[in-house]
PDB file of N, CA and C in Angstrom:
ATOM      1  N   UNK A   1    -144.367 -64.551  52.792  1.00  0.00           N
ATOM      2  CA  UNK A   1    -144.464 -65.739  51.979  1.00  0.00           C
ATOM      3  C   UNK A   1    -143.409 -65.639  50.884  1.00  0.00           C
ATOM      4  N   UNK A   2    -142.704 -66.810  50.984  1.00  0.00           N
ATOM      5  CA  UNK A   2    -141.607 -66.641  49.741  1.00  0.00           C
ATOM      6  C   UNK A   2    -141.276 -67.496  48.564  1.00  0.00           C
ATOM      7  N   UNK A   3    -141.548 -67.215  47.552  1.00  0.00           N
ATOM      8  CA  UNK A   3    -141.335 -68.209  46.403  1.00  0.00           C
ATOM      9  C   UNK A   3    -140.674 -68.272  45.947  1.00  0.00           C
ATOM     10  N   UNK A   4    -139.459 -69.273  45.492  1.00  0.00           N
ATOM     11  CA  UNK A   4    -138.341 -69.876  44.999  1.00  0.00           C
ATOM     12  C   UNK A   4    -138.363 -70.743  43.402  1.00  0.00           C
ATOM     13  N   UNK A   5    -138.167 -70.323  42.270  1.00  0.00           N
ATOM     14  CA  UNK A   5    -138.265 -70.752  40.968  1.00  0.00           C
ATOM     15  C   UNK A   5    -137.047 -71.459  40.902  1.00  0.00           C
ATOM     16  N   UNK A   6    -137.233 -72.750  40.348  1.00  0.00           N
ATOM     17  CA  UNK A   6    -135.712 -72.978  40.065  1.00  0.00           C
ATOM     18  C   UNK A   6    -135.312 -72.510  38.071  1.00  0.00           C
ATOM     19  N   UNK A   7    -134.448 -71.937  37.744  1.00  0.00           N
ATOM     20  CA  UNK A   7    -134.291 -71.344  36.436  1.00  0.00           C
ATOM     21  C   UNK A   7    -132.959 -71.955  36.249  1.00  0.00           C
ATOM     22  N   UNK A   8    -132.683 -72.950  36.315  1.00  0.00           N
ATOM     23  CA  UNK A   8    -131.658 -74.347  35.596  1.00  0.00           C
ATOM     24  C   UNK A   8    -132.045 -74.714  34.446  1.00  0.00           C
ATOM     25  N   UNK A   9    -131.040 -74.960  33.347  1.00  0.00           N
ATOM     26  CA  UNK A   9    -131.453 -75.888  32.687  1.00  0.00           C
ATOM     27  C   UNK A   9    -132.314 -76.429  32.290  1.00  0.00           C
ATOM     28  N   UNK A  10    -132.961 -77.763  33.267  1.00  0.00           N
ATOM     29  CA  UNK A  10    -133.069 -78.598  32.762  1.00  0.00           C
ATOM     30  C   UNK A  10    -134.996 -78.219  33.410  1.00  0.00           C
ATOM     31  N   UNK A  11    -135.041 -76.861  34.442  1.00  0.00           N
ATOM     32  CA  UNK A  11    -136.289 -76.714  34.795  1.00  0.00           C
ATOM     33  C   UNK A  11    -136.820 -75.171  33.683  1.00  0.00           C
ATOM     34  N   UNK A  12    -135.872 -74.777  33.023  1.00  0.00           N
ATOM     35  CA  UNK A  12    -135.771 -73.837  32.096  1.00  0.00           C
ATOM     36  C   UNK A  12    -136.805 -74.256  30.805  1.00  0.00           C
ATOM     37  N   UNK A  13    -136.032 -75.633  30.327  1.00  0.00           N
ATOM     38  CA  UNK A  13    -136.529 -76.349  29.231  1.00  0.00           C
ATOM     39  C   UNK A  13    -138.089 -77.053  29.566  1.00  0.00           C
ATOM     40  N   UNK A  14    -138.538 -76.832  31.072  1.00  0.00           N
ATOM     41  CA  UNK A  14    -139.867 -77.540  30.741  1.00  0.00           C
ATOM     42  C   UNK A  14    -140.607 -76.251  31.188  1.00  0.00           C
ATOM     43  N   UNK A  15    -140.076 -74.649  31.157  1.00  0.00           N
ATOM     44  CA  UNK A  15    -141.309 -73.937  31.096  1.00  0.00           C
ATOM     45  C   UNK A  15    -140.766 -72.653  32.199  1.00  0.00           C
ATOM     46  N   UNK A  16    -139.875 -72.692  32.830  1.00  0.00           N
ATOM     47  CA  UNK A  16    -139.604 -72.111  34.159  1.00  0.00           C
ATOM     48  C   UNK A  16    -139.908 -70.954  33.789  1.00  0.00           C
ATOM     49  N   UNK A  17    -139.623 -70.410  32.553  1.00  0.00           N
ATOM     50  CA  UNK A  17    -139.433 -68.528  32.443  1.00  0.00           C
ATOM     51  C   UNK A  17    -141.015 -68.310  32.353  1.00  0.00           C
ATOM     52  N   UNK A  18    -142.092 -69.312  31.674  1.00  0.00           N
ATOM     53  CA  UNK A  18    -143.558 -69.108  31.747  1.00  0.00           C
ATOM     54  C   UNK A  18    -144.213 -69.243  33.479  1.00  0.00           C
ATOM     55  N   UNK A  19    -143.632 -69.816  34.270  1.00  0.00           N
ATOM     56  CA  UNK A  19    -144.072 -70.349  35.346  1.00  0.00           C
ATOM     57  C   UNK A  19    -143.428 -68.791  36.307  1.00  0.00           C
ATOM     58  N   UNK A  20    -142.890 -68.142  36.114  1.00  0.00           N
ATOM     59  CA  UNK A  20    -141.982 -67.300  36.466  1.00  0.00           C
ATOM     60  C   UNK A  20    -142.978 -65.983  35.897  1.00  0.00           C
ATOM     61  N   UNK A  21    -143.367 -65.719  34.648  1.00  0.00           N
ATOM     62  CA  UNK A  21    -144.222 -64.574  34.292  1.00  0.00           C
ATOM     63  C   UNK A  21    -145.660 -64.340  34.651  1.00  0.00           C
ATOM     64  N   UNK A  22    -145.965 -65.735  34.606  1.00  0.00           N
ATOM     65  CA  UNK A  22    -147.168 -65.966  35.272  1.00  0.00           C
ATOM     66  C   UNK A  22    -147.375 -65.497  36.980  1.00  0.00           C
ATOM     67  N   UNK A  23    -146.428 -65.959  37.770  1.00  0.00           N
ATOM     68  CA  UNK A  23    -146.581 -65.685  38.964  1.00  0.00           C
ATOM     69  C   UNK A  23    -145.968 -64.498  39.188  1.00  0.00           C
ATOM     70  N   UNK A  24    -145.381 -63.699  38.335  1.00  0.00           N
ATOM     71  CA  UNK A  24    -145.151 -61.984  38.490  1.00  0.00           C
ATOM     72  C   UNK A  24    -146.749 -61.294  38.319  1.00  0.00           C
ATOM     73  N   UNK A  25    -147.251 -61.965  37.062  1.00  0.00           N
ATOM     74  CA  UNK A  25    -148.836 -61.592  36.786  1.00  0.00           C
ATOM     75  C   UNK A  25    -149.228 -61.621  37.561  1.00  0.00           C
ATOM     76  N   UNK A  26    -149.800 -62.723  38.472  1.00  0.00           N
ATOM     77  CA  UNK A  26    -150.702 -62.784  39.381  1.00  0.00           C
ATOM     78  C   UNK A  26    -150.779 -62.190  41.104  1.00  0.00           C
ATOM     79  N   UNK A  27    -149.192 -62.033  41.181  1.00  0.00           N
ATOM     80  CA  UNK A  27    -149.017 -61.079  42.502  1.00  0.00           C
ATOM     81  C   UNK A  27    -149.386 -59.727  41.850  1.00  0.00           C
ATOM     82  N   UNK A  28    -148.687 -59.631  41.075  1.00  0.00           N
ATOM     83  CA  UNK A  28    -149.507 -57.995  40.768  1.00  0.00           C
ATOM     84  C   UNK A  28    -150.745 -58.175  40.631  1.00  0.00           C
ATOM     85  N   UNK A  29    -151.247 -58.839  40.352  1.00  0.00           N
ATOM     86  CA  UNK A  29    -152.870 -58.534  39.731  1.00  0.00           C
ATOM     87  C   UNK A  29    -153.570 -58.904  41.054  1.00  0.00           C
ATOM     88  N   UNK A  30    -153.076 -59.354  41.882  1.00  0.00           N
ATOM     89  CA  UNK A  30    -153.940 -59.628  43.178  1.00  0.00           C
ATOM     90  C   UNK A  30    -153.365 -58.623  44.333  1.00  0.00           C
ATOM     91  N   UNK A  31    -152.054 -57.448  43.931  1.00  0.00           N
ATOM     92  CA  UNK A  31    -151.841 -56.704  45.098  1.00  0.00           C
ATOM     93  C   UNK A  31    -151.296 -57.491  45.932  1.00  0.00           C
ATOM     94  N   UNK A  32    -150.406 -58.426  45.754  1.00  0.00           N
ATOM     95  CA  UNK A  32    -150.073 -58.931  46.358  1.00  0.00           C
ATOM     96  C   UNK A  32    -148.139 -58.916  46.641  1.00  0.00           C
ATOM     97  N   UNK A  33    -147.719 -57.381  46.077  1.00  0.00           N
ATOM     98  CA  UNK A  33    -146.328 -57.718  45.993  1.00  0.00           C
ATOM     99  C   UNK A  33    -145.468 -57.451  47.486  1.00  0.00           C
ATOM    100  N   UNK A  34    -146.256 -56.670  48.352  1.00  0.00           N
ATOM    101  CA  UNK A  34    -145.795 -56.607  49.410  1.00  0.00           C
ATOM    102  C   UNK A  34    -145.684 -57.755  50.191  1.00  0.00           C
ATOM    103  N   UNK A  35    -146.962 -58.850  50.022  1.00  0.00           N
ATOM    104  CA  UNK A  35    -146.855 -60.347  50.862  1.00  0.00           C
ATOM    105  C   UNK A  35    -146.128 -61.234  50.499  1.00  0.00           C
ATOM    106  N   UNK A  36    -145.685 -61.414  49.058  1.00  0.00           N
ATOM    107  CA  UNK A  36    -145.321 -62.641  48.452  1.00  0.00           C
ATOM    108  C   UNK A  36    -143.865 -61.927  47.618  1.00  0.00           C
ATOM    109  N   UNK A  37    -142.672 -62.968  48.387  1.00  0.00           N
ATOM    110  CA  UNK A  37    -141.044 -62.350  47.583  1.00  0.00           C
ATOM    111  C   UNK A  37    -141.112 -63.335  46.629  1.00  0.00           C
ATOM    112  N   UNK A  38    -141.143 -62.873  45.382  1.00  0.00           N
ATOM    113  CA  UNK A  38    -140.907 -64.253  44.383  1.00  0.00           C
ATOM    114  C   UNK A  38    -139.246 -64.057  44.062  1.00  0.00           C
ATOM    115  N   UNK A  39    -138.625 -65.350  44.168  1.00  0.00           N
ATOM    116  CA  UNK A  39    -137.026 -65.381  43.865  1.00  0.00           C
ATOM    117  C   UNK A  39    -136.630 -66.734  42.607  1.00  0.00           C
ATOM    118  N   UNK A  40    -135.584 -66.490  42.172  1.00  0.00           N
ATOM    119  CA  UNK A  40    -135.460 -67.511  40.920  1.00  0.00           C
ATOM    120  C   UNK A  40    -134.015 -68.185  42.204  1.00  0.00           C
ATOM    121  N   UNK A  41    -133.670 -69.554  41.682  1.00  0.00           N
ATOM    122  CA  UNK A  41    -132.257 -70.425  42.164  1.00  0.00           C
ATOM    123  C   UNK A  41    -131.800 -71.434  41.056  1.00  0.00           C
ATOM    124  N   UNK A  42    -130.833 -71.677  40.956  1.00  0.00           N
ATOM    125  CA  UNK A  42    -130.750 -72.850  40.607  1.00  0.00           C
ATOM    126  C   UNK A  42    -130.847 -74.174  41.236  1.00  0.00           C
ATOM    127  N   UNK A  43    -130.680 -75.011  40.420  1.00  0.00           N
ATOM    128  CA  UNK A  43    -131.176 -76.507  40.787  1.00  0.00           C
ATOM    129  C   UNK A  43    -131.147 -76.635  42.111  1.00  0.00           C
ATOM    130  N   UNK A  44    -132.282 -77.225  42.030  1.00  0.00           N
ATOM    131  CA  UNK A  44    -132.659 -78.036  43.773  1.00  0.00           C
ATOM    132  C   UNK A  44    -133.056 -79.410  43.466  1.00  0.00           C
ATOM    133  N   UNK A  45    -132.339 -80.027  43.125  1.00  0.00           N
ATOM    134  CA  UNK A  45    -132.140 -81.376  42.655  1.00  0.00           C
ATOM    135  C   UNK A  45    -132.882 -82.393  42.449  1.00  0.00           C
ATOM    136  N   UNK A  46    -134.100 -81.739  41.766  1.00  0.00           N
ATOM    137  CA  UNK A  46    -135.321 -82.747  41.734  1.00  0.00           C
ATOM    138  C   UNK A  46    -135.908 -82.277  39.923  1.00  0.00           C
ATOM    139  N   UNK A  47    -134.845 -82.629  38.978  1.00  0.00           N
ATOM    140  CA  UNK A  47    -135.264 -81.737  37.159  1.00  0.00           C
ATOM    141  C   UNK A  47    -136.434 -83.036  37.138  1.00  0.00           C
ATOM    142  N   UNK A  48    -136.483 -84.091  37.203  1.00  0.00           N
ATOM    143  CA  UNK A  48    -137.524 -85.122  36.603  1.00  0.00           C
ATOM    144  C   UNK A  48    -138.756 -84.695  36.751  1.00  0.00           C
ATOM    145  N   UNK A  49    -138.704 -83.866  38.283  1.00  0.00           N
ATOM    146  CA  UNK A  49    -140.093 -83.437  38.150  1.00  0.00           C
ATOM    147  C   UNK A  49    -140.851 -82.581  37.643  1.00  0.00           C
ATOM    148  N   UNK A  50    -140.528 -81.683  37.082  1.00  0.00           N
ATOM    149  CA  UNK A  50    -140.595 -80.487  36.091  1.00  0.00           C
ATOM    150  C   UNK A  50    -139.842 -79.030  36.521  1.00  0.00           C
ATOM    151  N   UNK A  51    -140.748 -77.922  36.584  1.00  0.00           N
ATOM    152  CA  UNK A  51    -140.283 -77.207  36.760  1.00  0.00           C
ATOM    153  C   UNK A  51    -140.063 -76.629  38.706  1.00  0.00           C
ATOM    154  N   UNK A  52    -139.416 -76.928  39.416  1.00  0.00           N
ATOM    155  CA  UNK A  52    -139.586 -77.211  40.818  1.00  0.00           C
ATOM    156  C   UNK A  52    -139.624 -75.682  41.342  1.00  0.00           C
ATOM    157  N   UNK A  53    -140.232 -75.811  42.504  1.00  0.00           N
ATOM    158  CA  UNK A  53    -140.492 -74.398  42.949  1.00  0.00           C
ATOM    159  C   UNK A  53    -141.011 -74.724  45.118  1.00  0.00           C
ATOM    160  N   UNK A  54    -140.525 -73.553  45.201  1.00  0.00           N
ATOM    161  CA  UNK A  54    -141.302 -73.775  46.428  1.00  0.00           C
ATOM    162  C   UNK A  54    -141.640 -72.605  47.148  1.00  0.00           C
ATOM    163  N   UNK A  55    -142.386 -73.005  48.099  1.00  0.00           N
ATOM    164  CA  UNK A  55    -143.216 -71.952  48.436  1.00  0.00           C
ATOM    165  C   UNK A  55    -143.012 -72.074  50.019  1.00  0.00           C
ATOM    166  N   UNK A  56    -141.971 -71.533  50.597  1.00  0.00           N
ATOM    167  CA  UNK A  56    -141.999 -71.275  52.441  1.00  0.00           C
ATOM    168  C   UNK A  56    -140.997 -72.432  52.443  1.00  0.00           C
ATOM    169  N   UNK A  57    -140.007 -72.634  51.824  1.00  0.00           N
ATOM    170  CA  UNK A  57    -139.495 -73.987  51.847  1.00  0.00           C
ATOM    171  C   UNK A  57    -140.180 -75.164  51.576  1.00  0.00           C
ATOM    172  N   UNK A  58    -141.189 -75.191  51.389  1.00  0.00           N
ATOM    173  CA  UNK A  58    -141.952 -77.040  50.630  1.00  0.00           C
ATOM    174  C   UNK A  58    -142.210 -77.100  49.191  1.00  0.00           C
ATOM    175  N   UNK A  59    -141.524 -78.271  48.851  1.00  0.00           N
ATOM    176  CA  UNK A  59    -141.356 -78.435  47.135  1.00  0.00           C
ATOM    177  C   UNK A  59    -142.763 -78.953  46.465  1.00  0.00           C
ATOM    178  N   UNK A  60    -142.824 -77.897  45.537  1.00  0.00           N
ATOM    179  CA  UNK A  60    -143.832 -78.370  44.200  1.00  0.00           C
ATOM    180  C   UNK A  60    -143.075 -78.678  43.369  1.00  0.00           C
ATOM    181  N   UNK A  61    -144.182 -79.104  42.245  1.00  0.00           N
ATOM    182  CA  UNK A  61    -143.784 -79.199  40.847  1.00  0.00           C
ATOM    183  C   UNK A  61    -144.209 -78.313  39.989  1.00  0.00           C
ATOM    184  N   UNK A  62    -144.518 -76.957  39.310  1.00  0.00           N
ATOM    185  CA  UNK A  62    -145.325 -76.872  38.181  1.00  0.00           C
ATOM    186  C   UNK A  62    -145.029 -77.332  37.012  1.00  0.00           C
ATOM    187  N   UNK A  63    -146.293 -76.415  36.060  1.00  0.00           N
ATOM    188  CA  UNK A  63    -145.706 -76.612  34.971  1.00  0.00           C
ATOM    189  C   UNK A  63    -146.375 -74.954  34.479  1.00  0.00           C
ATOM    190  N   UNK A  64    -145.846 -74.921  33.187  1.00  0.00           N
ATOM    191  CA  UNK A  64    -147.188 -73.453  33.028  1.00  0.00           C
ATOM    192  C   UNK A  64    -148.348 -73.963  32.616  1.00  0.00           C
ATOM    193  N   UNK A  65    -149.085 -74.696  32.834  1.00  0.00           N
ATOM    194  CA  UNK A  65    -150.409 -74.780  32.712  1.00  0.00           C
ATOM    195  C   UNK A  65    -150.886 -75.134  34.001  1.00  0.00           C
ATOM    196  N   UNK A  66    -150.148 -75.378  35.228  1.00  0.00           N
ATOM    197  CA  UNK A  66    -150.772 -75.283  36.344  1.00  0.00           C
ATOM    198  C   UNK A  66    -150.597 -74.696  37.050  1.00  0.00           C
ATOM    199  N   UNK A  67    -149.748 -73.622  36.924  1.00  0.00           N
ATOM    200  CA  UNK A  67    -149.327 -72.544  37.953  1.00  0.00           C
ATOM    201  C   UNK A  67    -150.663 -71.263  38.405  1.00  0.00           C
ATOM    202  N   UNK A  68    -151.719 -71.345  37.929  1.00  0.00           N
ATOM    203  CA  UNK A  68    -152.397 -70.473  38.092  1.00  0.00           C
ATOM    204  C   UNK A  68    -153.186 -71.215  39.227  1.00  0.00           C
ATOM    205  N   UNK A  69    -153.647 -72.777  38.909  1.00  0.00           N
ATOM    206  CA  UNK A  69    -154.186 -73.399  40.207  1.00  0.00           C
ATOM    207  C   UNK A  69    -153.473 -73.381  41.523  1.00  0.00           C
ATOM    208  N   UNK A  70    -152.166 -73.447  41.247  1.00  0.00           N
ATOM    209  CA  UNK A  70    -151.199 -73.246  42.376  1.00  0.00           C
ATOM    210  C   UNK A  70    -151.085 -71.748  43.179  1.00  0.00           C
ATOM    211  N   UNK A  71    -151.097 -71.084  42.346  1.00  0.00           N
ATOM    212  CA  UNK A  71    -151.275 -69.985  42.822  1.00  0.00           C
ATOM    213  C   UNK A  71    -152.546 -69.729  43.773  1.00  0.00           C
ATOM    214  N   UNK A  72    -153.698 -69.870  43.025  1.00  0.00           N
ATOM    215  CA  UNK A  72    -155.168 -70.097  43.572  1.00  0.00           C
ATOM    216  C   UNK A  72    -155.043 -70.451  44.747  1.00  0.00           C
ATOM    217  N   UNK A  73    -154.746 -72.151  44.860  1.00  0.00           N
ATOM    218  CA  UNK A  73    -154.817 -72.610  46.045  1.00  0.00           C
ATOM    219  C   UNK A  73    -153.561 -72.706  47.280  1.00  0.00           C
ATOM    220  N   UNK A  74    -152.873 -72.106  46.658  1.00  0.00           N
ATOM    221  CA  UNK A  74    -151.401 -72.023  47.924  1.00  0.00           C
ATOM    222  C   UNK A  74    -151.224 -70.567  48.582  1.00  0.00           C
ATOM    223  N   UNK A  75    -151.838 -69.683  47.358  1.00  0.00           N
ATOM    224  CA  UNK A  75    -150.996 -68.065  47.815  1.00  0.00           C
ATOM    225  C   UNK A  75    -152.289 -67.367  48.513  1.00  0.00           C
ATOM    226  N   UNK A  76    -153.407 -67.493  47.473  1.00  0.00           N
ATOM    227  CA  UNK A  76    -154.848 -66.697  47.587  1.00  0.00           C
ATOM    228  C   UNK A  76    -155.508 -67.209  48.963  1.00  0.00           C
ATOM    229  N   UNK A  77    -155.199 -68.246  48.849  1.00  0.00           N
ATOM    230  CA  UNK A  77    -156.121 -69.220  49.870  1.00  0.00           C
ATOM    231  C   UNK A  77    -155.621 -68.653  51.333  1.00  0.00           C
ATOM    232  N   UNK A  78    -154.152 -68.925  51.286  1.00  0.00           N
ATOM    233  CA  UNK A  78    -153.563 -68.168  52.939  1.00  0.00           C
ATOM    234  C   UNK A  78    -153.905 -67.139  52.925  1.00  0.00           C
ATOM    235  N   UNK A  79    -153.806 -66.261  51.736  1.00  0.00           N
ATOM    236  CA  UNK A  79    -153.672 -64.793  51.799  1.00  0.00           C
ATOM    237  C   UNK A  79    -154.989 -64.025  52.296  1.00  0.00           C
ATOM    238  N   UNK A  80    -156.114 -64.952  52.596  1.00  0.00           N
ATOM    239  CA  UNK A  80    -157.446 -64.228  51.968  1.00  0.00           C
ATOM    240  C   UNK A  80    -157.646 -64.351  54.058  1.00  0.00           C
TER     241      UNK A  80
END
C-alpha cells in the first residue's frame, strides 16, 4: 500500500507537513511500516482541494483534522 503526500506550496500552506506527521504516527503506532510506503511529491494539480494525497493511486483530499479518519477507514480497514 502506498501513500503519496503532495508537499507544494500551495498543499504545504493548508497543513501538508501535519497531515504528513500524523500518518508517520499512525503507521508506527499500528505496526504498520512494513505494509504502508508513505512518500511526499509535488503538485498533482488539484491545490483547491486542500492538502491532496493518495493512496494506491486514487486522489483524496485531507486536511489535519481528518487524516486520522482517513487513515481509520482506508489503511486499518484493508489492513485488518
Amino acid at each position: 500500500m502506498k501513500i503519496t503526500v503532495c508537499i507544494g506550496s500551495s498543499c504545504h500552506l493548508k497543513g501538508a507537513r501535519q497531515v504528513v506527521e500524523q500518518l508517520q504516527y499512525l503507521i508506527a503506532e499500528n505496526n504498520l511500516k512494513n505494509d504502508v510506503e508513505l512518500g511526499g511529491t509535488f503538485c498533482m494539480g488539484n491545490c483547491q482541494k486542500g492538502v491532496c494525497v493518495t493512496l494506491d493511486d486514487k486522489p483524496f483530499s485531507l486536511t489535519p483534522e481528518n487524516t486520522k479518519e482517513f487513515f481509520q477507514e482506508k489503511i486499518l480497514k484493508k489492513n485488518a
